[in-house]
Protein backbone atom coordinates (compact mmCIF):
# COMPACT_ATOMS: atom_id res chain seq x y z
CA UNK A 1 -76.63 48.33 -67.18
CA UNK A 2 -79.77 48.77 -69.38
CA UNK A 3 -79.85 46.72 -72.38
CA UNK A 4 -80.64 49.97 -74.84
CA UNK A 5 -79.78 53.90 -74.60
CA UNK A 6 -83.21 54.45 -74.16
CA UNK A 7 -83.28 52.65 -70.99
CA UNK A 8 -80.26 54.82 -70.17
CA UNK A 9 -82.17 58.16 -71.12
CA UNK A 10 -85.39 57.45 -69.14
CA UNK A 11 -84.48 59.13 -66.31
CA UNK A 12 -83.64 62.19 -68.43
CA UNK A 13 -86.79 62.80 -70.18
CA UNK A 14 -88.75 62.22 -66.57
CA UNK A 15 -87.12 65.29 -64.97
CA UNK A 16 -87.13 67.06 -68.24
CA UNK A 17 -91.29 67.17 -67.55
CA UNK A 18 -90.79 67.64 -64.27
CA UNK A 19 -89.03 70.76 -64.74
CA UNK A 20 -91.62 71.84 -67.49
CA UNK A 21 -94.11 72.22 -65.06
CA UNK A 22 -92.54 73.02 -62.35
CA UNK A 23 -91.64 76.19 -64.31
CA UNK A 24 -94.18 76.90 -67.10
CA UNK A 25 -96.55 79.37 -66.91
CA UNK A 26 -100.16 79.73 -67.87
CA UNK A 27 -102.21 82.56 -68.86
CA UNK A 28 -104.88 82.46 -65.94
CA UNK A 29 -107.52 84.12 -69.05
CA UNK A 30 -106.66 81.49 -72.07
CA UNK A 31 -105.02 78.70 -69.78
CA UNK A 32 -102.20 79.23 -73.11
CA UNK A 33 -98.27 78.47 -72.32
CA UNK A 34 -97.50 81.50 -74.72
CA UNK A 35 -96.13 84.12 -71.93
CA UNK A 36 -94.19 86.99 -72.09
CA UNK A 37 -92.46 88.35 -69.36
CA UNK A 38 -91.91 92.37 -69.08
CA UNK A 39 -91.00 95.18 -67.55
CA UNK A 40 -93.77 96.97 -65.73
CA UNK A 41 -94.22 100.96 -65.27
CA UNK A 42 -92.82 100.65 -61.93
CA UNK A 43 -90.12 98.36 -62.37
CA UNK A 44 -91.72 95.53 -61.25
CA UNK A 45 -92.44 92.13 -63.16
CA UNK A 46 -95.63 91.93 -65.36
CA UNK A 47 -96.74 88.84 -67.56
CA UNK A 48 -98.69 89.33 -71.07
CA UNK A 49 -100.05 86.71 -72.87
CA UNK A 50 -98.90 87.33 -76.39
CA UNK A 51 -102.53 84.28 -77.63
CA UNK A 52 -105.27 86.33 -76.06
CA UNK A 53 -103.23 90.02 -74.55
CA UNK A 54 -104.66 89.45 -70.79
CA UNK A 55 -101.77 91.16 -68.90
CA UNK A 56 -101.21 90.47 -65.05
CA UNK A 57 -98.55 91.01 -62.24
């Protein structure tokens, strides 16, 4: 048993960064994290970056 809560928590916060990357995405213009996901013309998925406005697919 680990002698504080944060000892207990470790874990936690590991996979929490794990899972941040794992599922972030970056504008491939600004490099930014700020993405919006949308609807495209088609009906297909599109991706706008709402720091610089490069759009992509």
């Amino acid at each position: 048993m680990p002698a504080s809560i944060l000892g207990e928590t470790d874990h936690l916060l590991e996979a929490a960064v794990i899972r941040k990357k794992a599922t972030s995405l970056d504008c491939p213009s600004c490099g930014s994290a700020h993405v919006a996901q949308v609807l495209g013309d088609n009906g297909g998925i599109s991706y706008v970056c709402t720091a610089c406005g490069h759009s992509w697919s």
